[in-house]
Structures are given as structure tokens and as C-alpha cells.
N, C-alpha and C. Protein backbone atom coordinates (compact mmCIF):
# COMPACT_ATOMS: atom_id res chain seq x y z
N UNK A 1 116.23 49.55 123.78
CA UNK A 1 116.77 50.83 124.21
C UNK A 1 116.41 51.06 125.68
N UNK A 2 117.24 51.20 126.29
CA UNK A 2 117.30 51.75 127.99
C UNK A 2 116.44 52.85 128.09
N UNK A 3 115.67 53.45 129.32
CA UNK A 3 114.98 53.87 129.43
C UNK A 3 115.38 55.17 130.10
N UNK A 4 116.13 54.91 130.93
CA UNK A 4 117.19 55.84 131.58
C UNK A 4 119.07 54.85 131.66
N UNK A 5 119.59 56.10 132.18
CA UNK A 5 121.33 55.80 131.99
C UNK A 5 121.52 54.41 133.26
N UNK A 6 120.44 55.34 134.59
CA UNK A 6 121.06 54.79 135.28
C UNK A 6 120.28 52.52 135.38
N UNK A 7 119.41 52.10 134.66
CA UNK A 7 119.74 50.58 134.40
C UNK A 7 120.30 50.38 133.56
N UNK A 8 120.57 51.41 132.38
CA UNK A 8 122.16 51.04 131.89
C UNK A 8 123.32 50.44 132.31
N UNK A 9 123.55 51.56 133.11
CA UNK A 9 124.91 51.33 134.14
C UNK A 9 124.94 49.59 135.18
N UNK A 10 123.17 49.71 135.67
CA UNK A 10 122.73 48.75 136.86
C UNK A 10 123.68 47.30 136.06
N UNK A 11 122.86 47.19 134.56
CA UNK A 11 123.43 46.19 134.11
C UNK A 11 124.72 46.00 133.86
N UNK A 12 125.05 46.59 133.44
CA UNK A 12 126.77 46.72 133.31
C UNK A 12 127.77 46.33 133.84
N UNK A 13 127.20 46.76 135.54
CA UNK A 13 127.83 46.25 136.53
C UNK A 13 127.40 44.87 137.16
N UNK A 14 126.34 44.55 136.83
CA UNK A 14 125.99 43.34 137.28
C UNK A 14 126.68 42.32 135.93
N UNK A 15 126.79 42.35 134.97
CA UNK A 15 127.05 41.30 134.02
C UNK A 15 128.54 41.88 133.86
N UNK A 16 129.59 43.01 134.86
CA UNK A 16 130.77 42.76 134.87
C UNK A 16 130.86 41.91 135.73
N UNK A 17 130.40 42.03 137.13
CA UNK A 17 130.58 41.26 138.40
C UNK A 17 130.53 39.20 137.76
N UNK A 18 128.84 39.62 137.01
CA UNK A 18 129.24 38.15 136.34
C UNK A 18 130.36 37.38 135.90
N UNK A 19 130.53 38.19 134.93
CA UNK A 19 131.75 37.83 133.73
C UNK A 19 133.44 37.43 135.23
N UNK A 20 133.34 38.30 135.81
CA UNK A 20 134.40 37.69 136.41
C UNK A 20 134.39 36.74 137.73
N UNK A 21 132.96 36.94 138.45
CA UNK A 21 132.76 35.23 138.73
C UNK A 21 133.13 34.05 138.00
N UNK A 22 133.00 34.15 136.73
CA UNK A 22 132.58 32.98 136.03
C UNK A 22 134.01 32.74 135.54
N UNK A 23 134.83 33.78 135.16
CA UNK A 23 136.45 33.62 135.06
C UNK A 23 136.85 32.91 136.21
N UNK A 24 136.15 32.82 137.60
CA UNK A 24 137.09 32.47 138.32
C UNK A 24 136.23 31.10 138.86
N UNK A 25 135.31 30.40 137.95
CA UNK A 25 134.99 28.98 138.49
C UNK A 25 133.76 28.77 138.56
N UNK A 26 133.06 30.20 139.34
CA UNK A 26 131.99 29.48 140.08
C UNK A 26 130.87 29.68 139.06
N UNK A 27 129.60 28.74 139.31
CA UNK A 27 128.17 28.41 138.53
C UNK A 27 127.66 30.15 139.13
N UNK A 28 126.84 31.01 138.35
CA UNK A 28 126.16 32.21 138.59
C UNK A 28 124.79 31.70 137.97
N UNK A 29 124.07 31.59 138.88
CA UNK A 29 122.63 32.38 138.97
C UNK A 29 122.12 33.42 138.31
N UNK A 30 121.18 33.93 138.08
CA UNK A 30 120.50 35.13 137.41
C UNK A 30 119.15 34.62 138.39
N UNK A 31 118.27 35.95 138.56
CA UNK A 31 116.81 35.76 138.94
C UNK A 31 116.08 36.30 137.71
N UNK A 32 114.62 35.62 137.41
CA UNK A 32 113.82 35.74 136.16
C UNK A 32 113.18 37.11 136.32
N UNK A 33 113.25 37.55 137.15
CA UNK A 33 112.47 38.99 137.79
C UNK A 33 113.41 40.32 138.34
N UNK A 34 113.33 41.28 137.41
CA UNK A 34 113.94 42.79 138.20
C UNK A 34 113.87 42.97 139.67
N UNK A 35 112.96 42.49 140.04
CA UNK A 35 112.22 43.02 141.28
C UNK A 35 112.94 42.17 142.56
N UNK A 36 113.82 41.20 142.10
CA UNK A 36 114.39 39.74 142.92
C UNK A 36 115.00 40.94 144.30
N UNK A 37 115.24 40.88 145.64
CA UNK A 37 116.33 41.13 146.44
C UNK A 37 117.22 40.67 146.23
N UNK A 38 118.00 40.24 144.89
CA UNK A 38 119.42 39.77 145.32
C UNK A 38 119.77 40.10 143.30
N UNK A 39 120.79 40.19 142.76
CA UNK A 39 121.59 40.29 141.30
C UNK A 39 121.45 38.78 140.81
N UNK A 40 122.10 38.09 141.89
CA UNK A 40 123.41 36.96 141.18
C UNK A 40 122.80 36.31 142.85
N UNK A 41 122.93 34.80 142.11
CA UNK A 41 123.35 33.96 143.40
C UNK A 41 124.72 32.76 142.97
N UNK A 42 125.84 32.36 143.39
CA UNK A 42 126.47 32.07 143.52
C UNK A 42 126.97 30.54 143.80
N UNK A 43 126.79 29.71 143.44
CA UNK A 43 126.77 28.15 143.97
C UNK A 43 128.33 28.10 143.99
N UNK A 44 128.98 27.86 145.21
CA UNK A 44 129.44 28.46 146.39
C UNK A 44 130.94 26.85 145.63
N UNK A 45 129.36 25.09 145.73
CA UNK A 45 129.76 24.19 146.22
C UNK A 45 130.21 23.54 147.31
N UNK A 46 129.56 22.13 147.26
CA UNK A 46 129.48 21.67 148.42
C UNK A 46 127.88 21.97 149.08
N UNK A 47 127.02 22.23 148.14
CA UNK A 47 125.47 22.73 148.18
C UNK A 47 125.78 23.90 148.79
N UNK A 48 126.46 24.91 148.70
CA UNK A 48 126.44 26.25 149.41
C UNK A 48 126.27 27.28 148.68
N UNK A 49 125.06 28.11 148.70
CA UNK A 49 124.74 29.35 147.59
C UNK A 49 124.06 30.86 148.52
N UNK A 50 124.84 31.40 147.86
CA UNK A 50 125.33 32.37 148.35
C UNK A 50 124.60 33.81 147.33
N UNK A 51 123.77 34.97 148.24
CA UNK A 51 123.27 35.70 146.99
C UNK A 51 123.94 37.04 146.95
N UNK A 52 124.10 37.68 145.76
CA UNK A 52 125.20 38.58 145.61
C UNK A 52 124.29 40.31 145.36
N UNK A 53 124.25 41.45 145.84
CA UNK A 53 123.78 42.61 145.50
C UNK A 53 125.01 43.59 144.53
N UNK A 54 125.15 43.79 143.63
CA UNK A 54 125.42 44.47 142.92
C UNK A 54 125.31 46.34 142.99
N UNK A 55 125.98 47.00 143.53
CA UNK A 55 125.99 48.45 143.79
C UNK A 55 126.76 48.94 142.82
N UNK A 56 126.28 50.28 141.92
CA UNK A 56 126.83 51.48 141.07
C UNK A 56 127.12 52.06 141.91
N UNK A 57 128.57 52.95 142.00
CA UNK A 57 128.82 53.66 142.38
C UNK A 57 128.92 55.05 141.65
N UNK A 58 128.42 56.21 141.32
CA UNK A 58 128.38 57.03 140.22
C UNK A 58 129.49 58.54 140.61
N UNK A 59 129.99 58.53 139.65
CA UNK A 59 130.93 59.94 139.79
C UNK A 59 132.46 59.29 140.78
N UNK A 60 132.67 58.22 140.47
CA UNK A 60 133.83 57.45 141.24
C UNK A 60 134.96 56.78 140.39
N UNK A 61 135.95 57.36 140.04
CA UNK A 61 137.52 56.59 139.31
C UNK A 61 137.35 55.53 139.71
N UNK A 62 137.24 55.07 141.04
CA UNK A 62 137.83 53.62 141.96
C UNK A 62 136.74 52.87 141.37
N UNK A 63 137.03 51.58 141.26
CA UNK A 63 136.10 50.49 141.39
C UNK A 63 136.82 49.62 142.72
N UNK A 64 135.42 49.07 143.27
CA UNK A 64 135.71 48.59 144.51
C UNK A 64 134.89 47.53 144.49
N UNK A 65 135.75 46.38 144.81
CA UNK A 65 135.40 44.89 144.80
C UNK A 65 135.38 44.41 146.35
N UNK A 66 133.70 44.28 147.13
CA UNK A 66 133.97 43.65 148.39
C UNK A 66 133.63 42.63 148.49
């Protein structure tokens, strides 16, 4: 059980962002630790990895993919 809403949400959006990396090819990363500076890192290929931050946006219709 979540502790509060908002790492509810944190995850949510991080294992949507996953889910559609992974629809579209690339190997995803996870870090073993909450505490990591980065969500997701990205193996890019071609040895290129790339680390990804994950932002909630709260009280927002839009979802916005940058």
C-alpha cells in the first residue's frame, strides 16, 4: 500500500513512460535505489545510454511527451 497519492502517481508515470519505450524497441534500465538521479536509463545502441527523468504533472488534461 502507497503511502501517499503522490508515489502513486510517481510510479505510474514512470512504468507508463516504460511500457512505451519498450513498445518501441529500446532495452530500459531501472535503478535498484529510489534515491537514483535519473527513472530509466535507455540503451540508446551502438553502446549509447542515455538517462531518462520522469515528471508528474498534477491537475493537467494534456499529457506531454518531450
Amino acid at each position: 500500500m502507497y503511502r501517499d497519492k503522490s508515489n502513486q502517481s510517481g510510479d505510474i508515470s514512470e512504468n507508463t513512460v516504460l511500457v512505451y519505450l519498450i513498445k518501441k524497441g529500446y532495452i530500459v534500465l531501472t535503478p535498484s535505489s529510489r534515491d537514483a538521479v535519473y527513472d530509466l536509463v535507455v540503451d540508446m545502441g551502438n553502446g549509447q545510454f542515455v538517462t531518462v527523468q520522469v515528471k508528474t504533472m498534477s491537475a493537467n488534461s494534456i499529457t506531454k511527451i518531450v
